[in-house]
PDB file of N, CA and C in Angstrom:
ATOM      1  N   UNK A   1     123.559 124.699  86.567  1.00  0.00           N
ATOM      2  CA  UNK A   1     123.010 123.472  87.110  1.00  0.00           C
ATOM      3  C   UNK A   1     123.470 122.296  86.263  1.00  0.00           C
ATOM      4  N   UNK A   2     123.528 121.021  86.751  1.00  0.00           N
ATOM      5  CA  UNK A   2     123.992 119.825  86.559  1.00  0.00           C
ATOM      6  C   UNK A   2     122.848 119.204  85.650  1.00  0.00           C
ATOM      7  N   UNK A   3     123.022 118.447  84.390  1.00  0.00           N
ATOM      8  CA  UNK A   3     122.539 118.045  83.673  1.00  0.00           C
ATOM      9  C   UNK A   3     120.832 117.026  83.903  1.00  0.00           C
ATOM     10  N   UNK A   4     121.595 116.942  85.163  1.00  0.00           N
ATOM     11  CA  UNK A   4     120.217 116.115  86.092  1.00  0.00           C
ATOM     12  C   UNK A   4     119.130 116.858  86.509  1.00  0.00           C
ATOM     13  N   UNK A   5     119.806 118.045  86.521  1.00  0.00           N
ATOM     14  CA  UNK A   5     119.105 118.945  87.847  1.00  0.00           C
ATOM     15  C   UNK A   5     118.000 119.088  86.924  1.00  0.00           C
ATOM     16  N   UNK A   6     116.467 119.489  88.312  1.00  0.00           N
ATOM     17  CA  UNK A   6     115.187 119.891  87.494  1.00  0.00           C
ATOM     18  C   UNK A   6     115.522 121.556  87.146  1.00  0.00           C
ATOM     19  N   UNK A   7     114.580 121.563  86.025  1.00  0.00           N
ATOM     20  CA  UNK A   7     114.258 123.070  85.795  1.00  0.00           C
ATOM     21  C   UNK A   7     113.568 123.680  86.775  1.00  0.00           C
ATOM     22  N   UNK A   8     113.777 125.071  86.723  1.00  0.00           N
ATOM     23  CA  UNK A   8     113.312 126.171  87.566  1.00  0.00           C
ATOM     24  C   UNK A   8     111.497 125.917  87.440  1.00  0.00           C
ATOM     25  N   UNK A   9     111.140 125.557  85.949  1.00  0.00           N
ATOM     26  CA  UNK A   9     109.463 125.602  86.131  1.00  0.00           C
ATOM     27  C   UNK A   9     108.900 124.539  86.422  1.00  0.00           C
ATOM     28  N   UNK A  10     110.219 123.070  86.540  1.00  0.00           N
ATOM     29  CA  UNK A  10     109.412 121.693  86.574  1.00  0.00           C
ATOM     30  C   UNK A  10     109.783 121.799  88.294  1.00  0.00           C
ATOM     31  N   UNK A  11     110.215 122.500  89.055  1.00  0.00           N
ATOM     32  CA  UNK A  11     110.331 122.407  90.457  1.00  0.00           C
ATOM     33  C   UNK A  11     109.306 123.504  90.790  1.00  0.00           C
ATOM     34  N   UNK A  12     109.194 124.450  90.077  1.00  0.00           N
ATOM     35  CA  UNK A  12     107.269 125.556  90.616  1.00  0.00           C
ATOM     36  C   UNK A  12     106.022 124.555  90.457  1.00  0.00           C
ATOM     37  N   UNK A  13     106.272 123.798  89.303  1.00  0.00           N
ATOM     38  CA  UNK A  13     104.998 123.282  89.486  1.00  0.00           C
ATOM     39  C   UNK A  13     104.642 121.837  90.365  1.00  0.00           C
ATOM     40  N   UNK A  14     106.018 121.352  90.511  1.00  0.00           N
ATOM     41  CA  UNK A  14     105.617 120.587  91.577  1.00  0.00           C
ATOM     42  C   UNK A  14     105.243 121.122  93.119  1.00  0.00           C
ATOM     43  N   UNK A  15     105.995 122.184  93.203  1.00  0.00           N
ATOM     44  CA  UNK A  15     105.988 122.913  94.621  1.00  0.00           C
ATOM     45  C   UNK A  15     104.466 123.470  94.301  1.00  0.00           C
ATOM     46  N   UNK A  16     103.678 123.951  93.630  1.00  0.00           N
ATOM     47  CA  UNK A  16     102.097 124.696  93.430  1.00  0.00           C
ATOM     48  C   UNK A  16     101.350 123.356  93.757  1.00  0.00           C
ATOM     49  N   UNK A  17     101.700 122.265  93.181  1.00  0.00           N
ATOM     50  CA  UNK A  17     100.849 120.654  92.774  1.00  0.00           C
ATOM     51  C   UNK A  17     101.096 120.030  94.266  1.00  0.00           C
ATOM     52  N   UNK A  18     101.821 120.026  95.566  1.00  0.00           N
ATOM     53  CA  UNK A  18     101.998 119.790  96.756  1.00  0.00           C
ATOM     54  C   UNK A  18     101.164 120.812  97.581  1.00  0.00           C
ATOM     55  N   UNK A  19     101.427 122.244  97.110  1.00  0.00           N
ATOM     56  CA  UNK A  19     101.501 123.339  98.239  1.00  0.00           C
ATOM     57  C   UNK A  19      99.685 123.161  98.573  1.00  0.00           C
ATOM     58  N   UNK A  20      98.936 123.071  97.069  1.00  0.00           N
ATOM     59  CA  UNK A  20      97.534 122.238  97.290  1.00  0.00           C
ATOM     60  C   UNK A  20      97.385 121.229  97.663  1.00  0.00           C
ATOM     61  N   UNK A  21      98.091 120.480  98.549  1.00  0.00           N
ATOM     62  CA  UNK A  21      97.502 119.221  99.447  1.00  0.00           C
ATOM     63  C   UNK A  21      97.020 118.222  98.199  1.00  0.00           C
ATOM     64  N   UNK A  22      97.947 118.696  96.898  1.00  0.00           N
ATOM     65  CA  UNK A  22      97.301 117.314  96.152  1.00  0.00           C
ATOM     66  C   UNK A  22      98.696 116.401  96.284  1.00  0.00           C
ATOM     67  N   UNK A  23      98.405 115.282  96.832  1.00  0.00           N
ATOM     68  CA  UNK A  23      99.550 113.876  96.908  1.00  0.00           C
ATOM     69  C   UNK A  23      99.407 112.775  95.798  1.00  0.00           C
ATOM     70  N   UNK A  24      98.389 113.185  95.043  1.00  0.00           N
ATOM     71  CA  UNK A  24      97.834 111.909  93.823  1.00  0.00           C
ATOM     72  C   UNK A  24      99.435 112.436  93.202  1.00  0.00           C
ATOM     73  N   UNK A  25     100.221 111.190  92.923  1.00  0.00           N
ATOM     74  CA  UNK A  25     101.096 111.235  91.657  1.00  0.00           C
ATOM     75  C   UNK A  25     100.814 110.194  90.373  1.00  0.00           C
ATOM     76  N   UNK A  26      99.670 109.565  90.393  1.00  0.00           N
ATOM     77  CA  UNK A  26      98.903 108.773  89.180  1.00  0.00           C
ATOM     78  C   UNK A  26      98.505 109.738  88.540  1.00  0.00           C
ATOM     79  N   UNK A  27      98.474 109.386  86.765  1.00  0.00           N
ATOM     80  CA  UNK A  27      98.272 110.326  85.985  1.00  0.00           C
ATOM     81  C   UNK A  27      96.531 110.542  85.976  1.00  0.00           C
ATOM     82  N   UNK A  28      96.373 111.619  85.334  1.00  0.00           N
ATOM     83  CA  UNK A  28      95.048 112.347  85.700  1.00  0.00           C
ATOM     84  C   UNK A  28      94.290 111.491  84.330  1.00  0.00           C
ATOM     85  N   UNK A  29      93.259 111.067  84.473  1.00  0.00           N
ATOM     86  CA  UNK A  29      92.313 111.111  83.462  1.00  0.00           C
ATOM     87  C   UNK A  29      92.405 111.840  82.212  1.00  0.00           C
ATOM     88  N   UNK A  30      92.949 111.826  80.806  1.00  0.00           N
ATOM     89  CA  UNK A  30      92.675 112.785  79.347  1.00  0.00           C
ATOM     90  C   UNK A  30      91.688 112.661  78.803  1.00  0.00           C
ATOM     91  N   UNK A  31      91.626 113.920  78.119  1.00  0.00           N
ATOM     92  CA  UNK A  31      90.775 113.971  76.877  1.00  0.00           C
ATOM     93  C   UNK A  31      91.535 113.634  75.881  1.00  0.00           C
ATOM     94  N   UNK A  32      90.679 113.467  74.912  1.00  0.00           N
ATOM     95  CA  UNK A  32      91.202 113.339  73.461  1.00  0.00           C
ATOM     96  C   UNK A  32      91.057 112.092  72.675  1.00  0.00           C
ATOM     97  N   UNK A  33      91.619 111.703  71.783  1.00  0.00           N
ATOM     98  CA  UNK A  33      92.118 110.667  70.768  1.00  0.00           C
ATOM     99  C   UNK A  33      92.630 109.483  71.672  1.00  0.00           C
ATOM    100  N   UNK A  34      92.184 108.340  71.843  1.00  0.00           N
ATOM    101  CA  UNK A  34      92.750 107.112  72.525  1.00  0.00           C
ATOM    102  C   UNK A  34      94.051 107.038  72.005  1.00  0.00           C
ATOM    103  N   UNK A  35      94.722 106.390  72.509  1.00  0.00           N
ATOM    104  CA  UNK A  35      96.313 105.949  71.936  1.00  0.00           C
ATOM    105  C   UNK A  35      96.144 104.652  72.163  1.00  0.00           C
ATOM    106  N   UNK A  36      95.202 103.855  72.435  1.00  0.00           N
ATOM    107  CA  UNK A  36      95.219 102.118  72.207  1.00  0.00           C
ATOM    108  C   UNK A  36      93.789 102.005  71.027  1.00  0.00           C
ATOM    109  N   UNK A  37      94.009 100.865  70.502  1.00  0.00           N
ATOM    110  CA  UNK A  37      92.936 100.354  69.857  1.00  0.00           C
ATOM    111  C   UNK A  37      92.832  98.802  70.197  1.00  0.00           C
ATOM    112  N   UNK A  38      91.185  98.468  69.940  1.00  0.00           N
ATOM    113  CA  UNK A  38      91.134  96.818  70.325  1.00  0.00           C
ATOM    114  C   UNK A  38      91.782  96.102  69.238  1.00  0.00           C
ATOM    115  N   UNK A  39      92.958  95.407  69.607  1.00  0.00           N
ATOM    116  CA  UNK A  39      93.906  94.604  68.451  1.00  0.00           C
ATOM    117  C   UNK A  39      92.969  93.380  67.967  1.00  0.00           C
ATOM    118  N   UNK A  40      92.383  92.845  68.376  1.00  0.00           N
ATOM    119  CA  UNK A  40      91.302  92.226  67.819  1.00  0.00           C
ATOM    120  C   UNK A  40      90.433  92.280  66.786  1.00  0.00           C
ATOM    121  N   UNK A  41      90.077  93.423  66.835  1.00  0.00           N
ATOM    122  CA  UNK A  41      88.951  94.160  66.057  1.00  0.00           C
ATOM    123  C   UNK A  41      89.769  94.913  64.643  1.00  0.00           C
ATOM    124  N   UNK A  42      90.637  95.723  64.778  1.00  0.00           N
ATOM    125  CA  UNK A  42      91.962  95.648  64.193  1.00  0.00           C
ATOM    126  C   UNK A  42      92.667  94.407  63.410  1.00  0.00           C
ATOM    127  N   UNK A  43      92.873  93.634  63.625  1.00  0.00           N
ATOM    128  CA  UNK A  43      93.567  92.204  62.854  1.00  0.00           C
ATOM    129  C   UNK A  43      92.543  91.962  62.192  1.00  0.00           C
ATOM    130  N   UNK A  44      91.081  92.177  62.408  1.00  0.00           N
ATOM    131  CA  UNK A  44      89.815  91.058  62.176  1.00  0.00           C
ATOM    132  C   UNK A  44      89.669  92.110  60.343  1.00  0.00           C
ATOM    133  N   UNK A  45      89.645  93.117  60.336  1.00  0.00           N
ATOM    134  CA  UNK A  45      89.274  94.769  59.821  1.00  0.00           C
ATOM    135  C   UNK A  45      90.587  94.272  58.557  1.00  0.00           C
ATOM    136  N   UNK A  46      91.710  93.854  59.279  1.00  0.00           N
ATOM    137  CA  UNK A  46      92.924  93.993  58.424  1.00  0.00           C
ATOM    138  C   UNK A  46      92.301  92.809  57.138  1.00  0.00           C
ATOM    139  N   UNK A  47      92.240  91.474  58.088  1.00  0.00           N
ATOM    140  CA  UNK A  47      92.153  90.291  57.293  1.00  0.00           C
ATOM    141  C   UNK A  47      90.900  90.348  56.301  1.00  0.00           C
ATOM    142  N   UNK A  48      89.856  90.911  57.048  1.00  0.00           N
ATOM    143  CA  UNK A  48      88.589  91.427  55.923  1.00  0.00           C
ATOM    144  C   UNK A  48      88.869  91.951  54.868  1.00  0.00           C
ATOM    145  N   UNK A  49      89.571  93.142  54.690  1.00  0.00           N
ATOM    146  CA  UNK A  49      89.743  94.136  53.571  1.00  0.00           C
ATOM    147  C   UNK A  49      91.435  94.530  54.068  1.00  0.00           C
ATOM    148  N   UNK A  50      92.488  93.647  53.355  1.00  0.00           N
ATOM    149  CA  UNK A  50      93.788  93.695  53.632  1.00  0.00           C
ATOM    150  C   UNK A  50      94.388  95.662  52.927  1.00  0.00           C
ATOM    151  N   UNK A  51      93.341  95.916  52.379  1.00  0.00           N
ATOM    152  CA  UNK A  51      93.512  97.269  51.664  1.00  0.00           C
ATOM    153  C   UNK A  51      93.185  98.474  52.361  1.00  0.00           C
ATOM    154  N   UNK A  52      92.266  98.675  53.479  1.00  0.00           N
ATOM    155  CA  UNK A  52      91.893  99.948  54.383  1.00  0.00           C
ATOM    156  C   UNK A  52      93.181 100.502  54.398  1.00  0.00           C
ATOM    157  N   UNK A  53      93.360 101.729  53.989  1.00  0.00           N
ATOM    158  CA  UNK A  53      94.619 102.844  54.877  1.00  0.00           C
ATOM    159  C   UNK A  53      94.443 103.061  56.321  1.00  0.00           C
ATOM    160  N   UNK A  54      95.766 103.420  56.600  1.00  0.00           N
ATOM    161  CA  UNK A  54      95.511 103.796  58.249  1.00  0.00           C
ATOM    162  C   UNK A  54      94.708 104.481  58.793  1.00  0.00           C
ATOM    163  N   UNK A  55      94.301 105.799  57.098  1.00  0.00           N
ATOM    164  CA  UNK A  55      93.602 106.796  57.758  1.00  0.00           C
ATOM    165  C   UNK A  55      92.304 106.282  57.862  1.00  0.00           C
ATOM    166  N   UNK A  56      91.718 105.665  56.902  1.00  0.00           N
ATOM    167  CA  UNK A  56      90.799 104.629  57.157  1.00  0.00           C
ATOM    168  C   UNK A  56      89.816 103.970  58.133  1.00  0.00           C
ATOM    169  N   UNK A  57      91.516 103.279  58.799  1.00  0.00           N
ATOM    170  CA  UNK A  57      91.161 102.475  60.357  1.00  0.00           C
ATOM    171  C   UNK A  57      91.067 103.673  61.133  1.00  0.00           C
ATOM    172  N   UNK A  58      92.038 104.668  60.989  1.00  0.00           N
ATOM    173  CA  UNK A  58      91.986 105.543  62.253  1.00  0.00           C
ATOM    174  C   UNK A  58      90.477 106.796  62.258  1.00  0.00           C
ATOM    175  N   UNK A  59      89.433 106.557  61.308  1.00  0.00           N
ATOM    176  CA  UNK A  59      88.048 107.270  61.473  1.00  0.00           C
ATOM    177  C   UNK A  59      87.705 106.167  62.166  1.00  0.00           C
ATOM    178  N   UNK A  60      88.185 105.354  61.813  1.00  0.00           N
ATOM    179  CA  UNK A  60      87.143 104.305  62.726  1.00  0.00           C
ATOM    180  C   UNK A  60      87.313 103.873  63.582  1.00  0.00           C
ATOM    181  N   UNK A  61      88.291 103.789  64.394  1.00  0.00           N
ATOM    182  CA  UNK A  61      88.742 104.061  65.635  1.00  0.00           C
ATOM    183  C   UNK A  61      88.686 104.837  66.534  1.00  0.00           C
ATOM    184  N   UNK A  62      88.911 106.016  66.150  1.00  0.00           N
ATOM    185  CA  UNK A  62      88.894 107.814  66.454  1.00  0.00           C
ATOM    186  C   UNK A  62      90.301 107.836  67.020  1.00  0.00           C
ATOM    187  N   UNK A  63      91.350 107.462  66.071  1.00  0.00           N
ATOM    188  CA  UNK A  63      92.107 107.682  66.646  1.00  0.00           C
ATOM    189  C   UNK A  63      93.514 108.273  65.879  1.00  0.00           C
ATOM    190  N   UNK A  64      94.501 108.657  66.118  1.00  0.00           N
ATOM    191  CA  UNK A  64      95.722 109.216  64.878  1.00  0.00           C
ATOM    192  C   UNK A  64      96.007 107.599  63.996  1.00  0.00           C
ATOM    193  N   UNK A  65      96.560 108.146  62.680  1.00  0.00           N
ATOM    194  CA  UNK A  65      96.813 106.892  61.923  1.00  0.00           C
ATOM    195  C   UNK A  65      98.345 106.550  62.452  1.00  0.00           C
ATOM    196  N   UNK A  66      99.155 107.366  63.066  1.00  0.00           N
ATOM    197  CA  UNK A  66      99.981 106.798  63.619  1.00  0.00           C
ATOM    198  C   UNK A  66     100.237 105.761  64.787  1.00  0.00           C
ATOM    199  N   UNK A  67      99.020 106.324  65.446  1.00  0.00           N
ATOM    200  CA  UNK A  67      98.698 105.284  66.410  1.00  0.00           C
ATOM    201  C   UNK A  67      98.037 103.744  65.817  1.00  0.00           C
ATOM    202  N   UNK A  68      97.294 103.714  64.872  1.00  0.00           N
ATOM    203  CA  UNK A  68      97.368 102.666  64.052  1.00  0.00           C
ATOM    204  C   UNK A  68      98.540 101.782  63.380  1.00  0.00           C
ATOM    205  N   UNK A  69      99.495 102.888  62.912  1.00  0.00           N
ATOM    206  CA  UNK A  69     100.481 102.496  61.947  1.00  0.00           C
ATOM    207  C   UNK A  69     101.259 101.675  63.433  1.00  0.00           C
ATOM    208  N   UNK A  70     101.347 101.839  64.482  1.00  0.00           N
ATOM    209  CA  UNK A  70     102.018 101.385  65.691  1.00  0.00           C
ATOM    210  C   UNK A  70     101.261  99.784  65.963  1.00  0.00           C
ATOM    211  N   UNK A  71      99.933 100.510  66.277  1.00  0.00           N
ATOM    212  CA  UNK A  71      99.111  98.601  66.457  1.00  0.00           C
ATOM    213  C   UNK A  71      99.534  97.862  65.153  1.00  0.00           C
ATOM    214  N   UNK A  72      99.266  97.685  63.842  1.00  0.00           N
ATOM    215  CA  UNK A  72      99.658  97.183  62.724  1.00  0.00           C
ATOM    216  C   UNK A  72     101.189  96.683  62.768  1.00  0.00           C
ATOM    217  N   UNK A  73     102.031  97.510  63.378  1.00  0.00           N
ATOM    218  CA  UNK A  73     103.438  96.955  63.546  1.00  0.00           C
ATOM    219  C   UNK A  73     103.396  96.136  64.567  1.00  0.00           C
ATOM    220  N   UNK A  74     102.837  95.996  65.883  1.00  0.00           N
ATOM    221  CA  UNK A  74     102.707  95.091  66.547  1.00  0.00           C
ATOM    222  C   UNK A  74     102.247  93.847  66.221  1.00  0.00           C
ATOM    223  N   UNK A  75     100.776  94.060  65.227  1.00  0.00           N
ATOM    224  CA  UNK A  75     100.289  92.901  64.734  1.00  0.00           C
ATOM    225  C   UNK A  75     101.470  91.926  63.264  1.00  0.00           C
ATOM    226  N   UNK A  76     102.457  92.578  63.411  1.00  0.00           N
ATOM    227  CA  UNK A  76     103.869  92.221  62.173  1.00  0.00           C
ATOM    228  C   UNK A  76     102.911  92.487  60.978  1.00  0.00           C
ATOM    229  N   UNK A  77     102.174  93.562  60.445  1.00  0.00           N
ATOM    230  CA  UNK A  77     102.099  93.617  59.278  1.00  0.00           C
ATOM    231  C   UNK A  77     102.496  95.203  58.920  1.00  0.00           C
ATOM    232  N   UNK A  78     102.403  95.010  57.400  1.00  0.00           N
ATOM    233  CA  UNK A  78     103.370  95.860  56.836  1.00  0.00           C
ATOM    234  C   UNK A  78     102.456  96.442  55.441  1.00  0.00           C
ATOM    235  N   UNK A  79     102.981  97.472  54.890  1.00  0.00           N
ATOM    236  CA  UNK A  79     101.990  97.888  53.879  1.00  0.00           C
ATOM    237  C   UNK A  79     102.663  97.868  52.825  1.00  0.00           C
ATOM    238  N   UNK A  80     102.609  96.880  51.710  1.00  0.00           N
ATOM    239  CA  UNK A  80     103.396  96.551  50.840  1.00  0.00           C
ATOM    240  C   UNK A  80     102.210  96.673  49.438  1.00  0.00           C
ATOM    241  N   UNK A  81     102.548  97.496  48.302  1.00  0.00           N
ATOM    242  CA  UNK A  81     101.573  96.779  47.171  1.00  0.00           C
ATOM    243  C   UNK A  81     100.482  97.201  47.208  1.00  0.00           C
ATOM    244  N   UNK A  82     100.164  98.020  48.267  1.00  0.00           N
ATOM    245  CA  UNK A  82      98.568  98.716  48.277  1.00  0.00           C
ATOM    246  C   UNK A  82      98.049  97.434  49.409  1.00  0.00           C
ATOM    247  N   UNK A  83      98.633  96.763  50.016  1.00  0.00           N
ATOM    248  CA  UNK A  83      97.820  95.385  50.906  1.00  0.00           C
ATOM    249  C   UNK A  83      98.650  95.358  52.020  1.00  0.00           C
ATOM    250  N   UNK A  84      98.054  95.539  53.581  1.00  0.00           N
ATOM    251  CA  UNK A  84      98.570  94.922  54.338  1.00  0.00           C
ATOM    252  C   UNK A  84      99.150  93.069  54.161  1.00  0.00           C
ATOM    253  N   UNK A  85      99.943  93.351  54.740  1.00  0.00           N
ATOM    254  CA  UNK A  85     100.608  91.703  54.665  1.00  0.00           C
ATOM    255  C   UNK A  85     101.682  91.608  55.656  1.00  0.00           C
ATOM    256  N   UNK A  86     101.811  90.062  55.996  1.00  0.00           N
ATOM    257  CA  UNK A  86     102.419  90.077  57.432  1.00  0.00           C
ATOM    258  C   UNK A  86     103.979  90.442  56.724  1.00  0.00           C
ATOM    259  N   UNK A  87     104.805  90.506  58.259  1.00  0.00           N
ATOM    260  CA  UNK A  87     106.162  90.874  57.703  1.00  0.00           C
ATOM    261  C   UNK A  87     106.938  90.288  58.078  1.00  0.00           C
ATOM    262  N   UNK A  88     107.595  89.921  57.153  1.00  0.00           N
ATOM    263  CA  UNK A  88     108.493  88.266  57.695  1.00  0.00           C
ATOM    264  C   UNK A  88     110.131  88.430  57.177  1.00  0.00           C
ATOM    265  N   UNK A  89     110.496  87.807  57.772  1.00  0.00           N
ATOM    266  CA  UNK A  89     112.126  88.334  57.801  1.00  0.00           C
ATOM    267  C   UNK A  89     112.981  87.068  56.465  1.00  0.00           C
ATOM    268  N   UNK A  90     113.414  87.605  56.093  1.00  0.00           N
ATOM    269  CA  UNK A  90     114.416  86.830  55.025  1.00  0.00           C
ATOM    270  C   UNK A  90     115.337  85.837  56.008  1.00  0.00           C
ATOM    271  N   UNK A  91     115.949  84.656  55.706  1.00  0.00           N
ATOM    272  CA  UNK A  91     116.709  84.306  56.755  1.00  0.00           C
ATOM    273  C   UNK A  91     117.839  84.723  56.743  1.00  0.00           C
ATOM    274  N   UNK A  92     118.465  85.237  56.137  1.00  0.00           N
ATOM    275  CA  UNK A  92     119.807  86.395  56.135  1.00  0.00           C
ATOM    276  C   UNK A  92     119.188  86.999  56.833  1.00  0.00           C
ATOM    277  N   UNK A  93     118.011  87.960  57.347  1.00  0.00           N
ATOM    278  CA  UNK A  93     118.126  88.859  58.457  1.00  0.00           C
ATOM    279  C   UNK A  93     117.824  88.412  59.595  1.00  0.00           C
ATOM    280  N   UNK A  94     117.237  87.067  59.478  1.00  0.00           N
ATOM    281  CA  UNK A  94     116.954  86.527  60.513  1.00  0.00           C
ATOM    282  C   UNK A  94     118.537  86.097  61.312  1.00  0.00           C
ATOM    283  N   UNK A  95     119.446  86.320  60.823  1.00  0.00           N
ATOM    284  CA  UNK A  95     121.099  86.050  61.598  1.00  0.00           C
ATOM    285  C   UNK A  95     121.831  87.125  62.091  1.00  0.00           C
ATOM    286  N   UNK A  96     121.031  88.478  61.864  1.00  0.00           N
ATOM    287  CA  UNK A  96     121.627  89.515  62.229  1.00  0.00           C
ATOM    288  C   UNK A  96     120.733  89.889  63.273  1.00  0.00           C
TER     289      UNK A  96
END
């Protein structure tokens, strides 16, 4: 088969997921660990105590510290020195 082509088990389970009259192709409701956090509440947490670890934020969230370490990069900060702090570009990199 052609590099495109589906696999033998990702074409059974669509054919089982039809053959039940289910047509929903929106993803189903999960359990688990959120993968968003309120960035708000987050920035507010950072600027309070620039020192919390991810693992830190992420009990208090309930969520992986990677998924933190992701919001924190969005919010441009960076963990430098034991302190979050924003992350700002040199202007030499700012030309590349």
């Amino acid at each position: 088969m052609g590099k495109d082509a589906l696999s033998i088990r990702t074409a059974q389970h669509w054919f089982n997921w039809f053959k039940n009259d289910n047509f929903e192709l929106d993803d189903l409701p999960r359990t688990g660990r959120p993968l968003k956090v309120d960035m708000n509440v987050l920035k507010q947490l950072i600027e309070e105590d620039p020192r919390l670890t991810t693992l830190c934020l992420a009990e208090r969230f309930w969520c992986s510290h990677t998924t933190v370490e992701t919001h924190l990069g969005e919010l441009d900060k960076t963990w430098k020195y034991g302190v979050w702090i924003p992350h700002e570009l040199s202007p030499l990199q700012l030309q590349h």
